[in-house]
C-alpha atoms as a PDB file:
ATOM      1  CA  UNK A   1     211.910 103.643  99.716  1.00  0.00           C
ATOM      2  CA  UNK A   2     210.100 100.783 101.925  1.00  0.00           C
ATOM      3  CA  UNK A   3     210.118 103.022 105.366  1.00  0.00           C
ATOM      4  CA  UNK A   4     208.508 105.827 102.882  1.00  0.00           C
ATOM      5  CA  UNK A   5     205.767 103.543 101.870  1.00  0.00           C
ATOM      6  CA  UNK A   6     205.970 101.993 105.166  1.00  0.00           C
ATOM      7  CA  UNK A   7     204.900 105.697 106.457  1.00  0.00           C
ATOM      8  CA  UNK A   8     202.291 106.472 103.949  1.00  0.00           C
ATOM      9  CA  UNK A   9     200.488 103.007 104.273  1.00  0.00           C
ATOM     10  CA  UNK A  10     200.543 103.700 108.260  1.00  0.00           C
ATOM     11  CA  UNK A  11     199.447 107.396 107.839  1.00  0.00           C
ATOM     12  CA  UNK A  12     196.519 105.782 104.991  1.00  0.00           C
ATOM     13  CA  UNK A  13     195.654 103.246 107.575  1.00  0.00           C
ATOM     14  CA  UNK A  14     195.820 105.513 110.645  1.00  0.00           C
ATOM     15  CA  UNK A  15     193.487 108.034 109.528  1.00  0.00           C
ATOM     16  CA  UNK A  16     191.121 105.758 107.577  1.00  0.00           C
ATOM     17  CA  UNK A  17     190.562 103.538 110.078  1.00  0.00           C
ATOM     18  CA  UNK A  18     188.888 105.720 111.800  1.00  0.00           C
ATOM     19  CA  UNK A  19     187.805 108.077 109.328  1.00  0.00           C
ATOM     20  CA  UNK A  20     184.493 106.604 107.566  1.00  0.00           C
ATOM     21  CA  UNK A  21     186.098 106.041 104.083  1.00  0.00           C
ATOM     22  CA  UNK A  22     187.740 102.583 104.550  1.00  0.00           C
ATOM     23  CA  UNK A  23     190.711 101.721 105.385  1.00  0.00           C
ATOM     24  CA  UNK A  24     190.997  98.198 103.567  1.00  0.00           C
ATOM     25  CA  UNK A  25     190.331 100.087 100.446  1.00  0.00           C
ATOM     26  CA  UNK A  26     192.847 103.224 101.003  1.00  0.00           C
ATOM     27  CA  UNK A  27     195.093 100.117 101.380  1.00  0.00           C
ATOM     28  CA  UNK A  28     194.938  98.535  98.336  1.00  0.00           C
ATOM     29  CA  UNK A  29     194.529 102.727  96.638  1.00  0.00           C
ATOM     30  CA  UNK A  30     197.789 103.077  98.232  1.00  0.00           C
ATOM     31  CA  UNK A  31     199.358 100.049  97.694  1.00  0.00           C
ATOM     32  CA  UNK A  32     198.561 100.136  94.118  1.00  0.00           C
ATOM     33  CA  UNK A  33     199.582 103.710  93.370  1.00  0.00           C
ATOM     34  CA  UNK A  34     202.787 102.724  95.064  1.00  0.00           C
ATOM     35  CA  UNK A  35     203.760  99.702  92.975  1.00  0.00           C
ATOM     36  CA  UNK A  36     203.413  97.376  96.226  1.00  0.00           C
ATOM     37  CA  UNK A  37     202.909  94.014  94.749  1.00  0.00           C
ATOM     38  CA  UNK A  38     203.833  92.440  98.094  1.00  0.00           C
ATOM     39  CA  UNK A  39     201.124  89.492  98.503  1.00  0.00           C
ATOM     40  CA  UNK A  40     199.991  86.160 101.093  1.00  0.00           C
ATOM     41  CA  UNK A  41     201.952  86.516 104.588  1.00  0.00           C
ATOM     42  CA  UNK A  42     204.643  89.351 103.492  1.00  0.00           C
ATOM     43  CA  UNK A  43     201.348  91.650 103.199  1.00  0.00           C
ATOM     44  CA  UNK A  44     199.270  89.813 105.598  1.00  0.00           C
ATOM     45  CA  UNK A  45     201.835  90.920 108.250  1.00  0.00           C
ATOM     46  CA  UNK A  46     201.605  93.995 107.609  1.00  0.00           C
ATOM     47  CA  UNK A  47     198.277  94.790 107.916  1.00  0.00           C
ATOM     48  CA  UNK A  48     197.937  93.154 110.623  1.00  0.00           C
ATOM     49  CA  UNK A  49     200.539  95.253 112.677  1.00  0.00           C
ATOM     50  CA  UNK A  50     198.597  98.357 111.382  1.00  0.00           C
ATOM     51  CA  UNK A  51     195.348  97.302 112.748  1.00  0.00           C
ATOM     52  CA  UNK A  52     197.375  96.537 116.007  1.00  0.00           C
ATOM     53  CA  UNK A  53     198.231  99.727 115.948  1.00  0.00           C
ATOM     54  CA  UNK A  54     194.832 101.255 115.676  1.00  0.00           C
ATOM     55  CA  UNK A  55     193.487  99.313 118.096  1.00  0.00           C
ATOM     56  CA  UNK A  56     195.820 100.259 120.227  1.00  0.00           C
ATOM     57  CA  UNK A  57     195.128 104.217 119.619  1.00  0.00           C
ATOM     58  CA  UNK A  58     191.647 103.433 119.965  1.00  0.00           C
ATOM     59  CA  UNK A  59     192.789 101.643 123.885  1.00  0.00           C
ATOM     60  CA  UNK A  60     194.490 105.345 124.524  1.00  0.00           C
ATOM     61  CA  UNK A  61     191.947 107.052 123.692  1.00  0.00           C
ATOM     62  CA  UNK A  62     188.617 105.408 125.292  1.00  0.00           C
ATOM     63  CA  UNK A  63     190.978 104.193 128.295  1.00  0.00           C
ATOM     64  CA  UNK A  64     188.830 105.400 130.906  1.00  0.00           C
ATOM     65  CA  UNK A  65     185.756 103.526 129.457  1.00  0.00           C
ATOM     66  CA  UNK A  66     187.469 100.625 129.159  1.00  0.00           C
ATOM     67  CA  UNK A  67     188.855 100.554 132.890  1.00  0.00           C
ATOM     68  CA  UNK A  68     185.234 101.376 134.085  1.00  0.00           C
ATOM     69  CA  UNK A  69     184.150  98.710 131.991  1.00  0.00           C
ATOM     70  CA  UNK A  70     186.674  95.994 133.605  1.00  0.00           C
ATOM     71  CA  UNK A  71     185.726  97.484 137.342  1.00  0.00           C
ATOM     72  CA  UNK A  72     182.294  96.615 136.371  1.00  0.00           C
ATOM     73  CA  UNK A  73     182.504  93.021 135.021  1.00  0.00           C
ATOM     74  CA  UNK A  74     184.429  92.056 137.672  1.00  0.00           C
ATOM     75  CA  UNK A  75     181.966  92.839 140.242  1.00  0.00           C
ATOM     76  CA  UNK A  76     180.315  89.940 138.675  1.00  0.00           C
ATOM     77  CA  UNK A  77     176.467  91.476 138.492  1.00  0.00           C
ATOM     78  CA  UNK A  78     174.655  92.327 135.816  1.00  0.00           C
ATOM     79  CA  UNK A  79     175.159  95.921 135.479  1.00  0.00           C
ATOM     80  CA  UNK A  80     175.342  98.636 133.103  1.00  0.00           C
ATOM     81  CA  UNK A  81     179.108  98.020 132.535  1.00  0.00           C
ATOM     82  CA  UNK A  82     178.387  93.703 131.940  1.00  0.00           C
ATOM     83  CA  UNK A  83     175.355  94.587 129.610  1.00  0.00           C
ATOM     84  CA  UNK A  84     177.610  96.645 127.564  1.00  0.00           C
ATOM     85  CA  UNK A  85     180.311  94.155 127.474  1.00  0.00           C
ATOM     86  CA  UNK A  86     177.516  91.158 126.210  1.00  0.00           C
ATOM     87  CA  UNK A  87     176.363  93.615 123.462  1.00  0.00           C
ATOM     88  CA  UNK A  88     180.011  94.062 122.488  1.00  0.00           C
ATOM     89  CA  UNK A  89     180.186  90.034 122.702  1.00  0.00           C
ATOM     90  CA  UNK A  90     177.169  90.302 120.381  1.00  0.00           C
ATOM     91  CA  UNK A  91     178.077  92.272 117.897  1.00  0.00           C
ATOM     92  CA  UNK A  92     181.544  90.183 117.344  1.00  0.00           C
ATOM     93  CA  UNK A  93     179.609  87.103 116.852  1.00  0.00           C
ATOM     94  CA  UNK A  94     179.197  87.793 112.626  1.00  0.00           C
ATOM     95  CA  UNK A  95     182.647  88.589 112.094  1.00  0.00           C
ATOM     96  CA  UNK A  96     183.670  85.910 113.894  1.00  0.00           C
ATOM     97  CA  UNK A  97     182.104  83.725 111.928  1.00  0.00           C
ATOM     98  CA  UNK A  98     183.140  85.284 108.443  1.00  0.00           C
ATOM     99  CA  UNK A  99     186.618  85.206 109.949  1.00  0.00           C
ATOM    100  CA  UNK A 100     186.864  81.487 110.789  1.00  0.00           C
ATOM    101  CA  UNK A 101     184.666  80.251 107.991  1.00  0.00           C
ATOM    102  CA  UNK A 102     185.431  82.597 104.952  1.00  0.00           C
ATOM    103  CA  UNK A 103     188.870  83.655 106.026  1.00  0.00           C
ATOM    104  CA  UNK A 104     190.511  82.602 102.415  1.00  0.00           C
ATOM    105  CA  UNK A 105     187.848  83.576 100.303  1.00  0.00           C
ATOM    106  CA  UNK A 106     188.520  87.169 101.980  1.00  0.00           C
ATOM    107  CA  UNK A 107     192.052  87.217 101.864  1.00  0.00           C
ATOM    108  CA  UNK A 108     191.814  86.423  97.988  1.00  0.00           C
ATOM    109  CA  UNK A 109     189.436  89.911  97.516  1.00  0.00           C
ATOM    110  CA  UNK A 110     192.603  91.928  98.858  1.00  0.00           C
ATOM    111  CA  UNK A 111     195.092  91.488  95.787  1.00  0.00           C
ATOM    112  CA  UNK A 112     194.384  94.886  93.882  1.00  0.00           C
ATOM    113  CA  UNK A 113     191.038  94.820  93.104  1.00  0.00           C
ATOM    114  CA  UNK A 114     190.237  98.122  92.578  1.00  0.00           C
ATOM    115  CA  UNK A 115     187.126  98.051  90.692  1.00  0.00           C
ATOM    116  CA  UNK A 116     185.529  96.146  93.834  1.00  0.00           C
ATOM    117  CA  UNK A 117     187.252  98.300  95.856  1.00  0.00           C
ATOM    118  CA  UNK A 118     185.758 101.287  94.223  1.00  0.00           C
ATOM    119  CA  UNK A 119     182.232  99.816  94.137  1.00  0.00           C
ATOM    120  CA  UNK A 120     182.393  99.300  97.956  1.00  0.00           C
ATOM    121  CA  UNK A 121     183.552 102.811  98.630  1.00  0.00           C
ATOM    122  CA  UNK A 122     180.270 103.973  96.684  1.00  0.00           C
ATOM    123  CA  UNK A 123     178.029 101.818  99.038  1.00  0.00           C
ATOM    124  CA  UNK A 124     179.794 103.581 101.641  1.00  0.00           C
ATOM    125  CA  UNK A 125     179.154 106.839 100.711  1.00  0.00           C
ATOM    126  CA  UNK A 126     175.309 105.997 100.351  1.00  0.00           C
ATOM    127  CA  UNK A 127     175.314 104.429 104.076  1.00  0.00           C
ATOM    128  CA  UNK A 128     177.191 107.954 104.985  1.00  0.00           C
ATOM    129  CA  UNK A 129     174.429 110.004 103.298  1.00  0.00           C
ATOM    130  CA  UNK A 130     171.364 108.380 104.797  1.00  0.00           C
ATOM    131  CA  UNK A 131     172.699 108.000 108.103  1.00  0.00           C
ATOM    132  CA  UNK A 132     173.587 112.291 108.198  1.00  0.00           C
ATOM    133  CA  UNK A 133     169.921 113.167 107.597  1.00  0.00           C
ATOM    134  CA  UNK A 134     168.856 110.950 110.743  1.00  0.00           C
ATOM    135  CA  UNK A 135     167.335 112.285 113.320  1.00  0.00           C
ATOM    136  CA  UNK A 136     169.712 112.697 116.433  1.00  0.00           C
ATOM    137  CA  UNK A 137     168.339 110.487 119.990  1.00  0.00           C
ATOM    138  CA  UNK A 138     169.054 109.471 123.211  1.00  0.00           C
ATOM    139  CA  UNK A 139     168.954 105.856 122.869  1.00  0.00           C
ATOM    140  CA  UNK A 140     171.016 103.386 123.379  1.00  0.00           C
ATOM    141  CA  UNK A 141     172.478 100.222 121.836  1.00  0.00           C
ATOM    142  CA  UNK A 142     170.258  97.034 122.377  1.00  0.00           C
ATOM    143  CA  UNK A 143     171.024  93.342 121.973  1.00  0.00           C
ATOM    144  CA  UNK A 144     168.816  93.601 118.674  1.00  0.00           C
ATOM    145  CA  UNK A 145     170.719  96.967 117.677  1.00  0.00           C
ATOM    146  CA  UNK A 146     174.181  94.779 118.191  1.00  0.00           C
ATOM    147  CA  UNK A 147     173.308  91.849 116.475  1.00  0.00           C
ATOM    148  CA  UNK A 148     172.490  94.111 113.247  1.00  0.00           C
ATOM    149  CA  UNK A 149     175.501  96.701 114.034  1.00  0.00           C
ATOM    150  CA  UNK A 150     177.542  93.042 114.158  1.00  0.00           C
ATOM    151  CA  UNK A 151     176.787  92.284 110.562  1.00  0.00           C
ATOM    152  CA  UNK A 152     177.367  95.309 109.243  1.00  0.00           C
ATOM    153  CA  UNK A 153     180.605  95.099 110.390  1.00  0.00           C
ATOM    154  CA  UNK A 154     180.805  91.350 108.906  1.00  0.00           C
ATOM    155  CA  UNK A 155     180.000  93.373 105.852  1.00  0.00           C
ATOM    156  CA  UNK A 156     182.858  95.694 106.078  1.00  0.00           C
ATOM    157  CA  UNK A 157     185.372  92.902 106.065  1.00  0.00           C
ATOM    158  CA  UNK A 158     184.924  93.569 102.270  1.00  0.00           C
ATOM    159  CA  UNK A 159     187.883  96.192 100.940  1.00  0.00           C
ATOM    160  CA  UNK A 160     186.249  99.781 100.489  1.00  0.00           C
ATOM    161  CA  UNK A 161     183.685  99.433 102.810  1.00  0.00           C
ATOM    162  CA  UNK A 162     184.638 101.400 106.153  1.00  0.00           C
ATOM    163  CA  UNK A 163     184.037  99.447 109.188  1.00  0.00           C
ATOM    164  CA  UNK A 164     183.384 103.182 111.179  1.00  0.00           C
ATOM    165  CA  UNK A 165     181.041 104.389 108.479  1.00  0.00           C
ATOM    166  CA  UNK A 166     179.335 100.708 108.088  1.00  0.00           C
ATOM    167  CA  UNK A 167     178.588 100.512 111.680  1.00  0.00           C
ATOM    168  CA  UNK A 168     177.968 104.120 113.247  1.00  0.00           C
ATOM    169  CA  UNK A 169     175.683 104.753 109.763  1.00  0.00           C
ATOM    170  CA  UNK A 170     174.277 101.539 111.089  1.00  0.00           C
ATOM    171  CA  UNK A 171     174.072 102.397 114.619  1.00  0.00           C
ATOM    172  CA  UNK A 172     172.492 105.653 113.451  1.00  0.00           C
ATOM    173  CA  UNK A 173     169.473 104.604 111.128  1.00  0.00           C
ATOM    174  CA  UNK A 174     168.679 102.223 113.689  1.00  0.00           C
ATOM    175  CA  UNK A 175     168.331 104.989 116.152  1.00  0.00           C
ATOM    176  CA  UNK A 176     170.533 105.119 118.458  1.00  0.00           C
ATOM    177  CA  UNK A 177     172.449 108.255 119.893  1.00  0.00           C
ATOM    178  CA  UNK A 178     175.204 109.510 117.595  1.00  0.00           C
ATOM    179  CA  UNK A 179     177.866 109.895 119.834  1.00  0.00           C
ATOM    180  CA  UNK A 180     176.949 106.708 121.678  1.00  0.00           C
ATOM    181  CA  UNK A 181     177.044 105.269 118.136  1.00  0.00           C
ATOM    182  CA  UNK A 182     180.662 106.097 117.682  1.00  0.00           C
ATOM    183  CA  UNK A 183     181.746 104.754 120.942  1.00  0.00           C
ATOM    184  CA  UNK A 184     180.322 101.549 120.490  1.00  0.00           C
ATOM    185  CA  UNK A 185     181.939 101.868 117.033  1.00  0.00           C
ATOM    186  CA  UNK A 186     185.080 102.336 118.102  1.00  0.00           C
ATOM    187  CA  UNK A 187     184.995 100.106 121.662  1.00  0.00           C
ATOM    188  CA  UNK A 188     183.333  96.807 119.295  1.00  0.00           C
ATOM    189  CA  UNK A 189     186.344  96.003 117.146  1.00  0.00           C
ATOM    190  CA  UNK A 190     188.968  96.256 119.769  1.00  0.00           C
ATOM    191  CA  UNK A 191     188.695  92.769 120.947  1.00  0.00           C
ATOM    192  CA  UNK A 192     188.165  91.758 117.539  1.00  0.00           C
ATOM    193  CA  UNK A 193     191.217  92.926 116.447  1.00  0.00           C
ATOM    194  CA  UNK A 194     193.352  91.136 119.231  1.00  0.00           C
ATOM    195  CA  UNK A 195     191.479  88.125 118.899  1.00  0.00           C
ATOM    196  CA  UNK A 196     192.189  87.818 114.907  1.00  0.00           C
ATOM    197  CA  UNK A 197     196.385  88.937 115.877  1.00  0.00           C
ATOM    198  CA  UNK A 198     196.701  86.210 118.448  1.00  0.00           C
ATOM    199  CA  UNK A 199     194.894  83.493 116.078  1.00  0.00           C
ATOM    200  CA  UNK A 200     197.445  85.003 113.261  1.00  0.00           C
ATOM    201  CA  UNK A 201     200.471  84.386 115.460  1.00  0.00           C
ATOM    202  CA  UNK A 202     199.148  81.047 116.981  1.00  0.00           C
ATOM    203  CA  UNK A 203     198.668  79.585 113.803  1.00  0.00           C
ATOM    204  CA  UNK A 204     201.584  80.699 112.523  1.00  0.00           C
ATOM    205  CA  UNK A 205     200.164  82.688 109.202  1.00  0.00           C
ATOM    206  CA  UNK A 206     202.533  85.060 109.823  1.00  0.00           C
ATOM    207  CA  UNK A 207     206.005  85.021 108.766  1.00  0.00           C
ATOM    208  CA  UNK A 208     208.587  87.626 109.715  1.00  0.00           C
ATOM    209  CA  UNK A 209     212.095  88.040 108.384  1.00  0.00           C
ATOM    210  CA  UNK A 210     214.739  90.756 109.905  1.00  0.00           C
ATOM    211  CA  UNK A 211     214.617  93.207 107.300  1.00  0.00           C
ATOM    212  CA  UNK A 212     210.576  94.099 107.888  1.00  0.00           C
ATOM    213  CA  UNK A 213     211.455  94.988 111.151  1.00  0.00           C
ATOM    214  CA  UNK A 214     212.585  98.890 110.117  1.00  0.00           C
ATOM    215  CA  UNK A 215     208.817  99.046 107.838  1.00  0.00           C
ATOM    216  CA  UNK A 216     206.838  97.760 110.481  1.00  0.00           C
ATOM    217  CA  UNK A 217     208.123  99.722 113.330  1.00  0.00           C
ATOM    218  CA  UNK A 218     208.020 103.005 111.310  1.00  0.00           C
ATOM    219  CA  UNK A 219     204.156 101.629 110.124  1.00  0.00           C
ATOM    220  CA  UNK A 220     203.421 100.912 113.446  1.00  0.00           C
ATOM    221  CA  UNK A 221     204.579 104.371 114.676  1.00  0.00           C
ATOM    222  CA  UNK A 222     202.592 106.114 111.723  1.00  0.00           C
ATOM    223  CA  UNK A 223     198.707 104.426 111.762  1.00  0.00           C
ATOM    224  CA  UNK A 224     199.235 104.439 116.078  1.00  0.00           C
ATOM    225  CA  UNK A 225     199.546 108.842 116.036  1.00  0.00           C
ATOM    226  CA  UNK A 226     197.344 109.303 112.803  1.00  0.00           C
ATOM    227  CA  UNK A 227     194.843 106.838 114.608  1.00  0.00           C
ATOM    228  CA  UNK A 228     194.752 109.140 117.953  1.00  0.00           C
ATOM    229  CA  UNK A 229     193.860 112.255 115.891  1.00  0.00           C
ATOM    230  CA  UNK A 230     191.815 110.138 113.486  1.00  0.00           C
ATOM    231  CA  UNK A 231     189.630 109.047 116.347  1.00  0.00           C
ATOM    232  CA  UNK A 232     189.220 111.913 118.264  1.00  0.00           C
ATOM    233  CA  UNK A 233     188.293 114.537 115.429  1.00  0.00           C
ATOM    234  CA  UNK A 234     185.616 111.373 114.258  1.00  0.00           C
ATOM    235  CA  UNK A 235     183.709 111.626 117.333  1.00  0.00           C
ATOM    236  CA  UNK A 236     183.266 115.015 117.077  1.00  0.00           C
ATOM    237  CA  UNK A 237     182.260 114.884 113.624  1.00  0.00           C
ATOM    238  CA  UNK A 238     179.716 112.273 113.904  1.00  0.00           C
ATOM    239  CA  UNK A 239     178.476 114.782 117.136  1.00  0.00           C
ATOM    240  CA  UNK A 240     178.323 117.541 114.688  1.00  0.00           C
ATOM    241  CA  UNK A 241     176.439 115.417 111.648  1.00  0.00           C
ATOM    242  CA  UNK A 242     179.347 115.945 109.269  1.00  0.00           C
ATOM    243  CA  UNK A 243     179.640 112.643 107.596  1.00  0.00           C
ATOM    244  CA  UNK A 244     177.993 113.836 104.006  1.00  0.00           C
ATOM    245  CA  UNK A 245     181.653 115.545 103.509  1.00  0.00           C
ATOM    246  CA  UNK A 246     182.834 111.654 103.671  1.00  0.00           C
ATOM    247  CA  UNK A 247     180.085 110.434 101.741  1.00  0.00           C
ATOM    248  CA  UNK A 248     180.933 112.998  98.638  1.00  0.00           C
ATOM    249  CA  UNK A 249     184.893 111.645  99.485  1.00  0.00           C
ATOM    250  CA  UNK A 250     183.905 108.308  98.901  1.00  0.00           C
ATOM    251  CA  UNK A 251     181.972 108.631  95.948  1.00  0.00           C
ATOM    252  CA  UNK A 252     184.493 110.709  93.964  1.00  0.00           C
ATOM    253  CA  UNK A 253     187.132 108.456  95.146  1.00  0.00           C
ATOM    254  CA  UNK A 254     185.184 105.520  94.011  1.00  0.00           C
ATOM    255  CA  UNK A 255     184.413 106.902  91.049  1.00  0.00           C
ATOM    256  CA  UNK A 256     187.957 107.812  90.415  1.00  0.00           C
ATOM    257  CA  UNK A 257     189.119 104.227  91.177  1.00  0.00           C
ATOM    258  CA  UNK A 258     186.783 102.337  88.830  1.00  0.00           C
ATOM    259  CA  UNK A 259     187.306 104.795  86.017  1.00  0.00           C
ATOM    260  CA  UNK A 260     191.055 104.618  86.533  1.00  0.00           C
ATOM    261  CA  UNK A 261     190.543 100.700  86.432  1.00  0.00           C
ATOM    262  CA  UNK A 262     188.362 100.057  83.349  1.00  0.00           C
ATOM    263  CA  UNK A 263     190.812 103.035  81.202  1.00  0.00           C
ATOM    264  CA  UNK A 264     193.897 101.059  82.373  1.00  0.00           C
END
């Protein structure tokens, strides 16, 4: 029964991690339709190999960017590929902060709470609307455009707000290209992500015990392949204008979630 949920939770976390309908708050859905009452490092753990596993799908898939963007900084001028890379450095700066300085606080708002949860998944689906009837550019991301893409995805630490739809709706209202949107998206949490696992391990939040190992593999296995199709089909919806369909998902799963709540 724990590799089954094991799967699910990876497939829920895989899909909505890139999908813009959160995948925080498909967590907790998941984990409370399930009966997983797993809490502090037990849960901690794994999440966090999930997100390692995204992250890693999300390496596989923009792999050529991110090789191009090494060749550049390592030429040591200030080009195209360095400018990127400081906006990136940007744009981590809020979550980095909400991660060092809130980081218990946060951790407390992921125990089941649903009607939150469900609230946040509504906000989402606003952010989704508005950003579908924007006008499509050329532009670019600026340093201005990352610090304010940055916070939004500060924001989306919250459960039920999605991190994708928070900061390509973000990206988008601000102006900038969709499908340069996305990739920024996508390319921005990656070091975040590795940063947060190696302070995890380092500080030795996370404890491990031989029977996980089966669950997290299996986990691992599931949000990693769900994440490469995730990803892909999300860029081409976000070319295509097609996040209203997400932004109707998220209210009538919000909606669902809070009425479930308050009737239970």
């Amino acid at each position: 029964m724990e590799i089954i949920k094991a799967i699910i939770l990876g497939i829920i976390q895989g899909l909505t991690e890139f999908l813009p309908v959160s995948s925080s708050g498909h967590l907790e859905l998941g984990k409370a339709i399930l009966g997983d009452t797993s809490v502090g490092e037990e849960s901690l753990l794994f999440t966090v190999v999930l997100h390692f596993a995204t992250a890693l799908s999300t390496v596989v898939i923009f792999r050529k960017d991110i090789v191009d963007l090494l060749t550049g900084l390592f030429q040591f001028k200030w080009n195209e590929e360095t400018q990127f890379a400081f906006k990136i450095g940007v744009s981590m700066l809020p979550a980095v902060v909400v991660g060092l300085f809130f980081e218990q606080q946060l951790e407390q708002l992921f125990g089941g709470n649903i009607i939150l949860v469900g609230c946040m998944l509504i906000l989402t689906g606003a952010l989704l609307f508005l950003a579908d009837k924007a006008k499509n550019t050329s532009k670019k991301v600026s340093v201005p455009n990352a610090i304010i893409i940055g916070v939004s995805q500060a924001i989306a630490m919250l459960p039920g707000i999605s991190r994708s739809g928070a900061t390509i709706s973000t990206s988008v209202l601000l102006g900038v290209d969709k499908t340069k949107a996305a990739r920024f998206s996508f390319l921005m949490v990656v070091p975040l992500i590795f940063g947060k696992i190696a302070k995890d391990i380092l500080s030795g939040d996370l404890s491990f015990e031989s029977q996980q190992i089966i669950p997290l593999s299996v986990g691992f296995i599931a949000a990693f392949v769900s994440g490469l199709f995730a990803c892909t089909w999300m860029i081409a919806l976000v070319k295509k204008s097609k996040l209203s369909y997400f932004a109707i998902y998220c209210f009538i799963v919000g909606l669902i979630a809070i009425g479930y709540t308050l009737l239970n």
